[in-house]
N, C-alpha and C. Protein backbone atom coordinates (compact mmCIF):
# COMPACT_ATOMS: atom_id res chain seq x y z
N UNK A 1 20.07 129.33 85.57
CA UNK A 1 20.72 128.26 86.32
C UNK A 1 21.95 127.76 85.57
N UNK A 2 22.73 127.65 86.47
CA UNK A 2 24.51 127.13 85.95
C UNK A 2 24.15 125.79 85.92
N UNK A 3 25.02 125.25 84.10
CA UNK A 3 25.18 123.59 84.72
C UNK A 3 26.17 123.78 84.45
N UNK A 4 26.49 122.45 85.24
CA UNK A 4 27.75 121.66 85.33
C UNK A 4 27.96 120.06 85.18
N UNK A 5 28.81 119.89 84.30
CA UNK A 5 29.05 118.52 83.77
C UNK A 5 30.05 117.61 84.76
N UNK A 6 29.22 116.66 84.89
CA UNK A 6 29.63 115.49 86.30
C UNK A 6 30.79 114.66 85.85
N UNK A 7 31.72 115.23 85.08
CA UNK A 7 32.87 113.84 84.27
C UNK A 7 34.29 114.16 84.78
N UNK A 8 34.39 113.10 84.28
CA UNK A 8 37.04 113.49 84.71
C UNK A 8 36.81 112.88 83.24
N UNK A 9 36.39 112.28 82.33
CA UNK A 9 36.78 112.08 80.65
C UNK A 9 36.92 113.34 80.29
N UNK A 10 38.25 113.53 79.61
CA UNK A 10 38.87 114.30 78.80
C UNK A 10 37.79 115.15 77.64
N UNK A 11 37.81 113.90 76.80
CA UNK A 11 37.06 113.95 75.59
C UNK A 11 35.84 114.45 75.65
N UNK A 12 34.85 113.82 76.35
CA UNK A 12 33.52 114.08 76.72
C UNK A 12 33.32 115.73 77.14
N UNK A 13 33.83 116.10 78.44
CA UNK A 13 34.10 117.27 78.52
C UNK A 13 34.51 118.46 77.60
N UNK A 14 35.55 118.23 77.03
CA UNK A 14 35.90 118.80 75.85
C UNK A 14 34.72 119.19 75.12
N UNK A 15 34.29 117.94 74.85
CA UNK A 15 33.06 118.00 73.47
C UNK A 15 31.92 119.18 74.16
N UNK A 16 31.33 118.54 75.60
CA UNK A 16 30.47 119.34 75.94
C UNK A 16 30.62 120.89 76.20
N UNK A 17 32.02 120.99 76.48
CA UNK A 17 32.20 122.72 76.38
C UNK A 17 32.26 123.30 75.45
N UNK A 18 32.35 122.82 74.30
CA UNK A 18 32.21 123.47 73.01
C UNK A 18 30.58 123.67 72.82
N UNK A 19 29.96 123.02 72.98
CA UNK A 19 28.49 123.37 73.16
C UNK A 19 28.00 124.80 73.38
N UNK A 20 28.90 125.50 74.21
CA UNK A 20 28.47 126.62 74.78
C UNK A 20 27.52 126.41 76.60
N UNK A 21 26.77 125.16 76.42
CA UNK A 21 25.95 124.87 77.72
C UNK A 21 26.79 124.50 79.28
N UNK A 22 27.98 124.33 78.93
CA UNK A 22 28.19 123.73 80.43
C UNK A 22 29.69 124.88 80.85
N UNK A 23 28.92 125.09 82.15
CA UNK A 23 29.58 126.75 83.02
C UNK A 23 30.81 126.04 83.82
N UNK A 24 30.70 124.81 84.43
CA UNK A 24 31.77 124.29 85.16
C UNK A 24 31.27 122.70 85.17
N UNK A 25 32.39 122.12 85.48
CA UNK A 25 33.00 120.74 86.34
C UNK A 25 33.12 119.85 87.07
N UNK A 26 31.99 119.13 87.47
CA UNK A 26 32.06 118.22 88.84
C UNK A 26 33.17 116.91 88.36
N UNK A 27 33.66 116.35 89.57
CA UNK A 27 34.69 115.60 89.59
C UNK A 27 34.65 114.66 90.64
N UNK A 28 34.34 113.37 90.78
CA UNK A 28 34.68 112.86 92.63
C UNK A 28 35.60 111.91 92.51
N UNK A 29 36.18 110.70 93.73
CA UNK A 29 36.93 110.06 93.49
C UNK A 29 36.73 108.84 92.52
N UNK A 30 35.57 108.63 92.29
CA UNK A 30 35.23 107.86 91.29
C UNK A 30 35.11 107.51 89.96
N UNK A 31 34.71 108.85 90.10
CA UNK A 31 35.02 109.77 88.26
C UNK A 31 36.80 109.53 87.95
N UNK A 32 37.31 109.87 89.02
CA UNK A 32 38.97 109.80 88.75
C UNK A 32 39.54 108.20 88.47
N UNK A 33 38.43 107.72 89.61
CA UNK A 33 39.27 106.37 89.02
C UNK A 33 38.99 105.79 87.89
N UNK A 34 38.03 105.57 87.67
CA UNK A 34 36.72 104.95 86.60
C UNK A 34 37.89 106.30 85.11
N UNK A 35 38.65 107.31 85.39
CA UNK A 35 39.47 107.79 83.96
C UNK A 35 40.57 106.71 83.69
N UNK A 36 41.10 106.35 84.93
CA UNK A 36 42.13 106.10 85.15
C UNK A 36 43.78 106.78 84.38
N UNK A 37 43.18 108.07 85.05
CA UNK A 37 44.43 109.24 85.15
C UNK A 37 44.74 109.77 86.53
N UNK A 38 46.06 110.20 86.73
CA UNK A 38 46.20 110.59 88.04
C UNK A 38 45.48 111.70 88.42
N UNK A 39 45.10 111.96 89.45
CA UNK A 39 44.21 112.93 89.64
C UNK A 39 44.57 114.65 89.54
N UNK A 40 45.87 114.67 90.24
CA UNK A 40 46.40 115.69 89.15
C UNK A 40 46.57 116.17 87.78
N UNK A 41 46.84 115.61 87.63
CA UNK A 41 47.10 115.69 85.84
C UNK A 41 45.53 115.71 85.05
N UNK A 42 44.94 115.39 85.79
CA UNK A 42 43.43 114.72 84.71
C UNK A 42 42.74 116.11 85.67
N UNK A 43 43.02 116.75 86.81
CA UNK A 43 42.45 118.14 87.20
C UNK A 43 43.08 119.17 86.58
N UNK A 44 44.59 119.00 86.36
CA UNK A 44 44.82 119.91 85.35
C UNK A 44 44.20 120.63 84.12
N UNK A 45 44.35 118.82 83.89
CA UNK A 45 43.59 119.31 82.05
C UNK A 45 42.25 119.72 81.96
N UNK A 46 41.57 119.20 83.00
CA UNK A 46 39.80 119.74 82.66
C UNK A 46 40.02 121.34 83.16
N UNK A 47 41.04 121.56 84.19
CA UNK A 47 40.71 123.31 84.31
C UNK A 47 41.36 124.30 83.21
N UNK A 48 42.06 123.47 82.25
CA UNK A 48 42.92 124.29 80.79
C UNK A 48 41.45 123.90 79.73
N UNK A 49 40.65 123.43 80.14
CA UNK A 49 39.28 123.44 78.92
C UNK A 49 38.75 124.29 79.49
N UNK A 50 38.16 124.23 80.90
CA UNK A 50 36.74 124.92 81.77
C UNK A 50 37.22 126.07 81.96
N UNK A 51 36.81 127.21 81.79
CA UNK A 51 37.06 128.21 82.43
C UNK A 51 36.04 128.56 83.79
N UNK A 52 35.18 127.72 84.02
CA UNK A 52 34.66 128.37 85.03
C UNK A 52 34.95 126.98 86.19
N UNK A 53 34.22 126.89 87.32
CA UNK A 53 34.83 126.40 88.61
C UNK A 53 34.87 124.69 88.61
N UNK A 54 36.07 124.06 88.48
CA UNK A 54 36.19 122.66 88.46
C UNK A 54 36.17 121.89 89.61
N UNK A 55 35.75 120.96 90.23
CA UNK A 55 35.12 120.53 91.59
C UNK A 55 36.35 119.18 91.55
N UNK A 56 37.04 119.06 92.60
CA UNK A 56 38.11 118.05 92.64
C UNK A 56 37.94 117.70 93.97
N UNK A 57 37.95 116.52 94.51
CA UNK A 57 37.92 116.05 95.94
C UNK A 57 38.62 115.59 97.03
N UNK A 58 38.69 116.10 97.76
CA UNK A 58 39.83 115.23 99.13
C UNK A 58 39.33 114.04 98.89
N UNK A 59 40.34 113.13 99.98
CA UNK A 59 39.80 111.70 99.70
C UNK A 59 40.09 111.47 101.37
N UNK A 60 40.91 112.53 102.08
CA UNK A 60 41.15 111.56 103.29
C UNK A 60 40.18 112.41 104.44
N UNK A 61 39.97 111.74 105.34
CA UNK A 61 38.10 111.57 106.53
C UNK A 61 38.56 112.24 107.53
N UNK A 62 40.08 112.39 107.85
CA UNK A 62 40.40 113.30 109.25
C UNK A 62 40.96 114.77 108.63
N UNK A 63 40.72 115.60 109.76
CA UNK A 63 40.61 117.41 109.07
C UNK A 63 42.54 117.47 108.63
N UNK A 64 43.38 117.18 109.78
CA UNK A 64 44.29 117.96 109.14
C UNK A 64 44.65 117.39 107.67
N UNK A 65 45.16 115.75 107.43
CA UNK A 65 44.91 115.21 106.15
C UNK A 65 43.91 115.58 105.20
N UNK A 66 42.96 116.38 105.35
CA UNK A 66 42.00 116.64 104.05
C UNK A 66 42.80 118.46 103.98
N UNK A 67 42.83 118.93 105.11
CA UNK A 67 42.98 120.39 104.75
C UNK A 67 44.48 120.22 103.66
N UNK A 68 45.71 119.58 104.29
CA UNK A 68 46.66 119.33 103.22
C UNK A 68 46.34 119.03 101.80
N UNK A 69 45.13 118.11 101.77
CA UNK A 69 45.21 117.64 100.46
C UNK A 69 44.21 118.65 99.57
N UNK A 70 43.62 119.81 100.57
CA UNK A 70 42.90 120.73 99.79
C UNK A 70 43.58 122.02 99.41
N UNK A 71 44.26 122.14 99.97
CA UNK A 71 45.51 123.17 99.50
C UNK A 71 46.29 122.36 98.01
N UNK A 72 46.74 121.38 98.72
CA UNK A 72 47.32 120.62 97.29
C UNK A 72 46.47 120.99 95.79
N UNK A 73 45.10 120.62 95.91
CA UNK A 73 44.12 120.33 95.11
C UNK A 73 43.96 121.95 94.36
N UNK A 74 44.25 122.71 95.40
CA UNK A 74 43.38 124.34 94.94
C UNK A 74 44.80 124.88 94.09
N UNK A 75 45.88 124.24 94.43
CA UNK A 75 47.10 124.88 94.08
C UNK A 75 46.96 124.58 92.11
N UNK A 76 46.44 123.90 91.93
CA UNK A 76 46.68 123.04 90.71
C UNK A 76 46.16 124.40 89.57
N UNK A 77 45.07 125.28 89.84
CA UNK A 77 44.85 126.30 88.95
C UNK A 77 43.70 126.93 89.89
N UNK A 78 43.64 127.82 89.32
CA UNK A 78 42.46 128.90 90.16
C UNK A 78 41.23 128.79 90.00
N UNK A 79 40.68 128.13 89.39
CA UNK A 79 39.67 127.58 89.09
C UNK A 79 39.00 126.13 89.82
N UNK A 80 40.08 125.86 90.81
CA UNK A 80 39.85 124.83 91.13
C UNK A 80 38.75 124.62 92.55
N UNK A 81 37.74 124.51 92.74
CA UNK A 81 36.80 124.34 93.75
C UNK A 81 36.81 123.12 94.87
N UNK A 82 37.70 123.12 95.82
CA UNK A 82 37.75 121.86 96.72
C UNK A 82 36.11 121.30 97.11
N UNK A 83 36.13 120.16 97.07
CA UNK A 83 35.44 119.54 97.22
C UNK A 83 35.49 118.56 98.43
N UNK A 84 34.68 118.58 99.72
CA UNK A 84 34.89 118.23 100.66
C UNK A 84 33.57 117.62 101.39
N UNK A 85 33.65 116.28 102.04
CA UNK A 85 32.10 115.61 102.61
C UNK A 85 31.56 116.60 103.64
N UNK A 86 30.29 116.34 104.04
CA UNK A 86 29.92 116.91 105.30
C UNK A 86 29.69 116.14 106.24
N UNK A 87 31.03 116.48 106.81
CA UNK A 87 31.37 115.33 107.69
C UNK A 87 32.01 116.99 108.88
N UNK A 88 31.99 116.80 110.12
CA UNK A 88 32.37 117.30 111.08
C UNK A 88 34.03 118.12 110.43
N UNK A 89 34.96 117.05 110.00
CA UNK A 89 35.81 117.63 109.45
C UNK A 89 36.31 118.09 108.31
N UNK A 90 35.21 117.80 107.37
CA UNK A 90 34.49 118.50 106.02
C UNK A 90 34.78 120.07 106.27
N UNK A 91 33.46 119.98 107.63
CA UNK A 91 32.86 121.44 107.74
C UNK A 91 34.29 122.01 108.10
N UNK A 92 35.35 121.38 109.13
CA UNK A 92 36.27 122.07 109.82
C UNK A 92 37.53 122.71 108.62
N UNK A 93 37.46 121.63 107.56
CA UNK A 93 38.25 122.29 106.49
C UNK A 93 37.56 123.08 105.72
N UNK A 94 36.33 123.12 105.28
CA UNK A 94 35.96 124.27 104.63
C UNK A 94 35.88 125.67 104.92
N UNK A 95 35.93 125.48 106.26
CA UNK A 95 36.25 126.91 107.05
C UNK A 95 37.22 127.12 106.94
N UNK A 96 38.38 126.44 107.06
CA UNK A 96 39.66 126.82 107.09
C UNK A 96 40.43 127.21 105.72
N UNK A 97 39.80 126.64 104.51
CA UNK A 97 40.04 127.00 103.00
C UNK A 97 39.44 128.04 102.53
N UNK A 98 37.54 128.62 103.08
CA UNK A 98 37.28 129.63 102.72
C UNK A 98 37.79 130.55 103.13
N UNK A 99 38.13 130.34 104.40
CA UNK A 99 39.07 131.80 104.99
C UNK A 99 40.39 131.93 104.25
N UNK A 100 40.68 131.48 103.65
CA UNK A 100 42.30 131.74 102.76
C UNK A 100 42.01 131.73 101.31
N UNK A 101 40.26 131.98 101.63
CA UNK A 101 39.98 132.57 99.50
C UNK A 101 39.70 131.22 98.47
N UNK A 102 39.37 130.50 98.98
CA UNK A 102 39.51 129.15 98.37
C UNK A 102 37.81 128.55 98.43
N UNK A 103 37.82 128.44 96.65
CA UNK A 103 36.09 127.90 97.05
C UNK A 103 36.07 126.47 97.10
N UNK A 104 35.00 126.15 97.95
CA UNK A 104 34.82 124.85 98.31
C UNK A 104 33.43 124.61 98.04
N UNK A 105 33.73 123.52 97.73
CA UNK A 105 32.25 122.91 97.21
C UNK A 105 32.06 121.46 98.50
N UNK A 106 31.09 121.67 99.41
CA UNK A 106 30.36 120.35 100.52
C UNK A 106 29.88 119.49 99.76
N UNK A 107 30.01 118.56 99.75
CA UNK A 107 29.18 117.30 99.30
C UNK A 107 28.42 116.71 99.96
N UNK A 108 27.34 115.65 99.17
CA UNK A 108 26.99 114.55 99.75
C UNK A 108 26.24 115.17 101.27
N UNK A 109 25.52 116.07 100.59
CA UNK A 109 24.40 116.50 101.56
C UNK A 109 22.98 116.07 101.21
N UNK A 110 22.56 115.60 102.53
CA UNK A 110 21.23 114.79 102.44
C UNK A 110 20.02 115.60 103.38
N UNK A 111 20.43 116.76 103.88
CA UNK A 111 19.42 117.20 105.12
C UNK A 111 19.09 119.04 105.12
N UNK A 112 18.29 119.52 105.19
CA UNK A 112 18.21 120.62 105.18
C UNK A 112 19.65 121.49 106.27
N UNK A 113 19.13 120.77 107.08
CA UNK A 113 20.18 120.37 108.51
C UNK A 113 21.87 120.86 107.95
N UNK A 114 22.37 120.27 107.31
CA UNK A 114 23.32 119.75 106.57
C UNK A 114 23.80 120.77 105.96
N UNK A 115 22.62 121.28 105.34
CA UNK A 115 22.83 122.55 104.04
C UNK A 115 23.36 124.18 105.00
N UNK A 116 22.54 124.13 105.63
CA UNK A 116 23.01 125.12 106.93
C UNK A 116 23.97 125.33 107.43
N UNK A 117 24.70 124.44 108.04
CA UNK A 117 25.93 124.10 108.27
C UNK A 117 26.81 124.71 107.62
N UNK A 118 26.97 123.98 106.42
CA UNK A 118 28.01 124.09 105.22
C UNK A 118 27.72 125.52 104.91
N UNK A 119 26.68 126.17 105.15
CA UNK A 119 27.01 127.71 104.59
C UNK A 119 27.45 128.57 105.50
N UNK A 120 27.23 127.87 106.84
CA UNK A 120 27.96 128.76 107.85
C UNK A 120 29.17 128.81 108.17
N UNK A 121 29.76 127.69 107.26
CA UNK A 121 31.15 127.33 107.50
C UNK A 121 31.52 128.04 105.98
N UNK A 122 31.49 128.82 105.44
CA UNK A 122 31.72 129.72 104.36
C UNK A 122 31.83 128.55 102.59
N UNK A 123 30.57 127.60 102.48
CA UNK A 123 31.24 126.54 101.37
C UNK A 123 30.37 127.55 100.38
N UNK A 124 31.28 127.82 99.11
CA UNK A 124 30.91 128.26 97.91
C UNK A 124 29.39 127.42 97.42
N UNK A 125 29.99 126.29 97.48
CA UNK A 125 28.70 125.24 97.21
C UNK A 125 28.33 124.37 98.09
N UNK A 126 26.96 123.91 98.07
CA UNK A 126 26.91 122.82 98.44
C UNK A 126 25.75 122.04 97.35
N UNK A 127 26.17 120.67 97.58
CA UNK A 127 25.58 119.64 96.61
C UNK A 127 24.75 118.63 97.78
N UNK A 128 23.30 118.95 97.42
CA UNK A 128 22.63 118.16 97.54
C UNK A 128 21.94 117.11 96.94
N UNK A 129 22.30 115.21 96.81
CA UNK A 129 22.07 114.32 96.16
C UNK A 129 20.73 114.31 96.10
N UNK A 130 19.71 114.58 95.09
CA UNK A 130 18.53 114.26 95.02
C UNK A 130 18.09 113.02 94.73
N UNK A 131 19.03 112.37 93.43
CA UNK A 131 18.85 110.80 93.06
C UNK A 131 18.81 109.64 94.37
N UNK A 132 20.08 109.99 95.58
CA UNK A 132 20.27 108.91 95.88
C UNK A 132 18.93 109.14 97.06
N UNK A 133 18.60 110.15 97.68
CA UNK A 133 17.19 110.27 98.64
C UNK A 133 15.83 109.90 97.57
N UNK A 134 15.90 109.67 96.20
CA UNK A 134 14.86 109.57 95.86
C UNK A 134 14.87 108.15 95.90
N UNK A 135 16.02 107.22 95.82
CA UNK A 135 16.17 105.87 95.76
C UNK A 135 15.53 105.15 96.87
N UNK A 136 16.16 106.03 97.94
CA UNK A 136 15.60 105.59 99.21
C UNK A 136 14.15 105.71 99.23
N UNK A 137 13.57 106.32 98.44
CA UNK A 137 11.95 106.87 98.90
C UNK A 137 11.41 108.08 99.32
N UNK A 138 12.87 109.07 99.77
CA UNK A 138 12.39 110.15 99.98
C UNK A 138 12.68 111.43 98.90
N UNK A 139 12.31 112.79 99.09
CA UNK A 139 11.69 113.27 98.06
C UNK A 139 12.98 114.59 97.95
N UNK A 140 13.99 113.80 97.12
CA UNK A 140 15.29 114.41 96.44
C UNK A 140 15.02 116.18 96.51
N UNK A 141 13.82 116.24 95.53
CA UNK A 141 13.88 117.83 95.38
C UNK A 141 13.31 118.37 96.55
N UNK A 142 12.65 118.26 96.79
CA UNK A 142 11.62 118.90 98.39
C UNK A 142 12.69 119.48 99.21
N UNK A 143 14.15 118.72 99.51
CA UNK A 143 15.44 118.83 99.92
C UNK A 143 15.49 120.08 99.08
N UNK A 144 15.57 120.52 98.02
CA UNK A 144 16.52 121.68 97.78
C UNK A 144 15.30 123.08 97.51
N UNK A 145 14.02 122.57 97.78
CA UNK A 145 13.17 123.74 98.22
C UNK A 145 13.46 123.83 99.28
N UNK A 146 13.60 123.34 100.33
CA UNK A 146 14.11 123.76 101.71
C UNK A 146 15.15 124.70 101.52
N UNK A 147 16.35 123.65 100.79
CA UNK A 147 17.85 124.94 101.19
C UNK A 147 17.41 125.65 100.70
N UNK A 148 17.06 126.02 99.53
CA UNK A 148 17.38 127.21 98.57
C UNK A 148 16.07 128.51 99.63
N UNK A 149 14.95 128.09 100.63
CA UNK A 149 14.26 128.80 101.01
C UNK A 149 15.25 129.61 102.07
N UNK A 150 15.71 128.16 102.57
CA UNK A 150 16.35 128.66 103.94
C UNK A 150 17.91 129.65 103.66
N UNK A 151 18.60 129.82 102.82
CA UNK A 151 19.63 130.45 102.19
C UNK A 151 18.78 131.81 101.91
N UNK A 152 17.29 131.70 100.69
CA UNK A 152 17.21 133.20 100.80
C UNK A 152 16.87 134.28 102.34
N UNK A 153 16.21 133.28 103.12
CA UNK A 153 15.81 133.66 104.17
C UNK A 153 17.06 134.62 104.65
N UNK A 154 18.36 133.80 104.65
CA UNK A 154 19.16 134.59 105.87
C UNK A 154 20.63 135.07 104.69
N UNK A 155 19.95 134.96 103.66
CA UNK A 155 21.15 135.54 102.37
C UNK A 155 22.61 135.33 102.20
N UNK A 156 22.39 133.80 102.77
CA UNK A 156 24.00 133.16 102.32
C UNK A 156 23.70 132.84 101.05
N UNK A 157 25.45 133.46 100.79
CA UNK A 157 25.90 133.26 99.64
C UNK A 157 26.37 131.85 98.78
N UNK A 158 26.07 130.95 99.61
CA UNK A 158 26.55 129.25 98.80
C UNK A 158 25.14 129.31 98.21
N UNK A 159 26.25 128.90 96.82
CA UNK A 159 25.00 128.17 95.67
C UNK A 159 24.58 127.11 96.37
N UNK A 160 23.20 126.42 95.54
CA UNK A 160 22.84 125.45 95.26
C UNK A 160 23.20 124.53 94.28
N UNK A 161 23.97 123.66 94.74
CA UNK A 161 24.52 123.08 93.26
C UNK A 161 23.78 121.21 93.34
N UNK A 162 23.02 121.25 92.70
CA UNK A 162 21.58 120.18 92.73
C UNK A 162 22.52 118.96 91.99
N UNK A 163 22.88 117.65 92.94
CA UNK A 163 23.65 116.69 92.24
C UNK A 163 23.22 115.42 92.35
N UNK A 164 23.59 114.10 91.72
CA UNK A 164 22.96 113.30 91.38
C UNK A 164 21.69 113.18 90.58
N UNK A 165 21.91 114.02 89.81
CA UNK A 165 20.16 113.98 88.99
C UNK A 165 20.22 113.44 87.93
N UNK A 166 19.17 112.30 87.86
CA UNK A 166 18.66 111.55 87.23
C UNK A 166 17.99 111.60 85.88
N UNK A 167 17.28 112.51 85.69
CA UNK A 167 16.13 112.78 84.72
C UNK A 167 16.72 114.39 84.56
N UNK A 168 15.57 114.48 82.97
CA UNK A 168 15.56 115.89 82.93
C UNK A 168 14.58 116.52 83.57
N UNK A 169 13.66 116.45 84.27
CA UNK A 169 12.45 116.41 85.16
C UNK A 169 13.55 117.43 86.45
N UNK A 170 14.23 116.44 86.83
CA UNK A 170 14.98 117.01 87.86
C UNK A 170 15.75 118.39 87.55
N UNK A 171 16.24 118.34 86.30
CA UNK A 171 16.94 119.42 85.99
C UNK A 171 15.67 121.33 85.82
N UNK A 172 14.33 121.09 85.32
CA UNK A 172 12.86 121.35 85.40
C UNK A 172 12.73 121.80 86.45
N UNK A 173 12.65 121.01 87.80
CA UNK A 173 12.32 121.23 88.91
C UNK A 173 13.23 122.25 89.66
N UNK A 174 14.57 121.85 89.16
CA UNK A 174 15.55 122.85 90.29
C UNK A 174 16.01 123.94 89.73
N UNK A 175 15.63 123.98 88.08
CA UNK A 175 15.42 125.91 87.58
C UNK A 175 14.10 126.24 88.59
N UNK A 176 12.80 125.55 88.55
CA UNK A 176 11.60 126.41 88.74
C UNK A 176 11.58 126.55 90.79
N UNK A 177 12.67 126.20 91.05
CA UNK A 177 13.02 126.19 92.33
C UNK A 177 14.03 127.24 92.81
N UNK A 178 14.57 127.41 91.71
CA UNK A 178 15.71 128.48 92.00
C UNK A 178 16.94 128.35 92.24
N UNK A 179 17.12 126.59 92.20
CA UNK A 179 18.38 126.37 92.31
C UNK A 179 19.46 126.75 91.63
N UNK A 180 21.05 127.14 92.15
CA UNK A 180 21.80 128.00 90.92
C UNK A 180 22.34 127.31 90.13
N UNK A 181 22.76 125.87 90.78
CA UNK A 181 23.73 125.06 89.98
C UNK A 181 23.20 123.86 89.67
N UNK A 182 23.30 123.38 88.37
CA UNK A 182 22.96 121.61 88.74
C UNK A 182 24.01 120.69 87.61
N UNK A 183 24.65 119.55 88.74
CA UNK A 183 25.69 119.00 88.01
C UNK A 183 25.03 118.19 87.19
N UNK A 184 25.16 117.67 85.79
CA UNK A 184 24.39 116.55 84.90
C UNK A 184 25.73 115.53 84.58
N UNK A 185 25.30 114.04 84.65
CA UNK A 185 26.29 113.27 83.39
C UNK A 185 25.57 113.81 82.21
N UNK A 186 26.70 113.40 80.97
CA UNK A 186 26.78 113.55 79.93
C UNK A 186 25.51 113.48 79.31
N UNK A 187 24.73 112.28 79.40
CA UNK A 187 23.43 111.72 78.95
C UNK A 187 22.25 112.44 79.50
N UNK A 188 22.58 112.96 80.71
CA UNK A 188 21.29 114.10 81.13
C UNK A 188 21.43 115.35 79.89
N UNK A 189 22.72 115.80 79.98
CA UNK A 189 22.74 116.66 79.41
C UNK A 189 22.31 116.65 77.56
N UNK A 190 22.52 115.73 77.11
CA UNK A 190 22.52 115.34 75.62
C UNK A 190 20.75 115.16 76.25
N UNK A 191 20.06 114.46 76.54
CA UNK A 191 18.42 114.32 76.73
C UNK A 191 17.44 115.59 76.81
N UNK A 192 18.57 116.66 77.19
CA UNK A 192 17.92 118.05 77.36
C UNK A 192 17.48 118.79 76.01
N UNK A 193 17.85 118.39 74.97
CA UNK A 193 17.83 118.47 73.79
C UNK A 193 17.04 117.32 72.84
N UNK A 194 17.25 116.79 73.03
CA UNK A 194 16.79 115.72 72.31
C UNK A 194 15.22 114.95 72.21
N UNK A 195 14.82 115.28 71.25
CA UNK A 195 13.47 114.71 71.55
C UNK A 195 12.60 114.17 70.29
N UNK A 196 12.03 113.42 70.70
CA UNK A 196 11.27 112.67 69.05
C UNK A 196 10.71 113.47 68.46
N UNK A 197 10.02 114.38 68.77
CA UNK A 197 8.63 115.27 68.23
C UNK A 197 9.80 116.33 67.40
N UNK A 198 11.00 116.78 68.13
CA UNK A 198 11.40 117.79 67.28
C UNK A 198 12.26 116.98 65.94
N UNK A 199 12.61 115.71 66.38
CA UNK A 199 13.26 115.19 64.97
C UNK A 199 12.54 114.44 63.83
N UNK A 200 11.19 114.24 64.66
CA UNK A 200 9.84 113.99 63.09
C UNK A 200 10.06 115.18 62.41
N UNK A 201 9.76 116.11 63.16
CA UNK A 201 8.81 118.11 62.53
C UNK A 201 10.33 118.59 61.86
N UNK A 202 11.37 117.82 62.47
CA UNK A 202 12.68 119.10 61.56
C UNK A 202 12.77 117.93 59.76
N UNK A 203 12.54 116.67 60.29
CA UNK A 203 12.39 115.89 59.14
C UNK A 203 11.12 116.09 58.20
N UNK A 204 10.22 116.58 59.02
CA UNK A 204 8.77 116.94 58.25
C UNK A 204 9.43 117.92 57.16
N UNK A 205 10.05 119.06 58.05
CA UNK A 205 10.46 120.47 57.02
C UNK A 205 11.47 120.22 56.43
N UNK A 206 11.94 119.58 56.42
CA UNK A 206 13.24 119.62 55.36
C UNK A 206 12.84 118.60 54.08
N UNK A 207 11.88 117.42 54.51
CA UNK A 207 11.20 116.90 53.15
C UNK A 207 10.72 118.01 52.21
N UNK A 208 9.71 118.93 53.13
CA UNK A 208 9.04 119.73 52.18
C UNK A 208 10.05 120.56 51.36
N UNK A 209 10.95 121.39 52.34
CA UNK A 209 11.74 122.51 51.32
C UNK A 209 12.35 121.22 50.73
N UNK A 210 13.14 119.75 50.46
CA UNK A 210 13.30 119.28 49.29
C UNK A 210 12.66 119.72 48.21
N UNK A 211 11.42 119.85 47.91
CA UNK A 211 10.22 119.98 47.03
C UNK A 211 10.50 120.66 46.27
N UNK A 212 10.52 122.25 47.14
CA UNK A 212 10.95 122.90 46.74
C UNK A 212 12.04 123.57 45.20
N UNK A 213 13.23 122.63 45.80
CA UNK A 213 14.22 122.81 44.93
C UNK A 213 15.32 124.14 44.93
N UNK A 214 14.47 124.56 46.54
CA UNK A 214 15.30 126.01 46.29
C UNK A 214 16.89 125.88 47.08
N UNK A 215 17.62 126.61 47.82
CA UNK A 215 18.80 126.90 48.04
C UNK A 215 18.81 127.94 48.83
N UNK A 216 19.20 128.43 50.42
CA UNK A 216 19.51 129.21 50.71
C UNK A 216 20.83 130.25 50.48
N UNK A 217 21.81 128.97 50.92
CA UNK A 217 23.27 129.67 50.09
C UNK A 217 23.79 129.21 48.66
């Protein structure tokens, strides 16, 4: 399973691609503002770190205004993955961008319903929010056992790209699900690692070889 890191910070990103762990880029209008860099320039620079697919978003709700601003968006480097709601004219521009070679990533899908759609309309990805259906009460992942069943069923090619996730639990669930992609903030991703039991036991062993006195290099 691909992750992908949910930020527009420079720095943060940076740091986490040196890691080796993170394959691509999520980005929304919020992330952009909350940098406060222009959105160009701040999509630039994360696609001269990422080499793999950076997720940047229309912002405007009617098709021909989003298809303009998704051409704009894809022009910026090749790497760049439009990002578009599923909204009636979501779907109408993602058709119209995949057909001219351009991956698009659907958002802000809440419905099995939803997920269907967007792959019939040719979207590279689609992102289904698990956090915000779990808020509500309903059951975030159960949502992406559906898509991911209903995709192998009829062998469309849009990932699963599993977003809003909360926990590392979630991240657990949508490897053993099969999901391909899952976007993390920073702090999901740093928690994936991190754990008490391994920083007693690495402190256990390194007291002892103190003892020791020996030296590897």
């Amino acid at each position: 399973m691909k992750i992908f890191l949910d930020s527009a910070d420079i720095a943060e990103i940076s740091a986490a691609y040196d890691t080796g762990f993170v394959d691509g880029v999520t980005t929304n209008p919020s992330l952009i503002a909350g940098s406060g860099r222009n959105i160009m320039d701040a999509i630039g620079e994360i696609c001269a770190i990422v080499d793999g697919p950076v997720s940047a978003e229309v912002t405007a709700t009617d098709f021909e205004t989003m298809l303009a601003e998704g051409r704009k968006l894809a022009g910026i480097a090749p790497n760049v993955a439009v990002k578009v709601p599923l909204t009636r004219a979501g779907l109408m521009t993602c058709r119209a961008l995949a057909d001219a070679g351009t991956r698009v990533n659907v958002t802000l899908c809440f419905t099995a319903g939803q997920a269907l759609l967007a792959a019939k309309a040719g979207a590279s990805f689609i992102s289904p929010f698990v956090g915000r259906l779990d808020d509500i009460g309903q059951d975030g992942m159960g949502l992406i056992e559906e898509i991911c069943t209903i995709y192998a069923n009829y062998g469309f090619a849009t990932e699963v790209l599993v977003a809003s996730a909360r926990s590392t639990q979630h991240v657990v669930d949508a490897a053993m699900m099969g999901a391909d992609v899952i976007t993390l903030p920073p702090k999901i991703l740093t928690a994936l690692y991190n754990h008490p039991l391994t920083d007693s036991g690495l402190d256990a062993f390194l007291k002892d070889w103190q003892k020791t006195g020996q030296s590897i290099i």
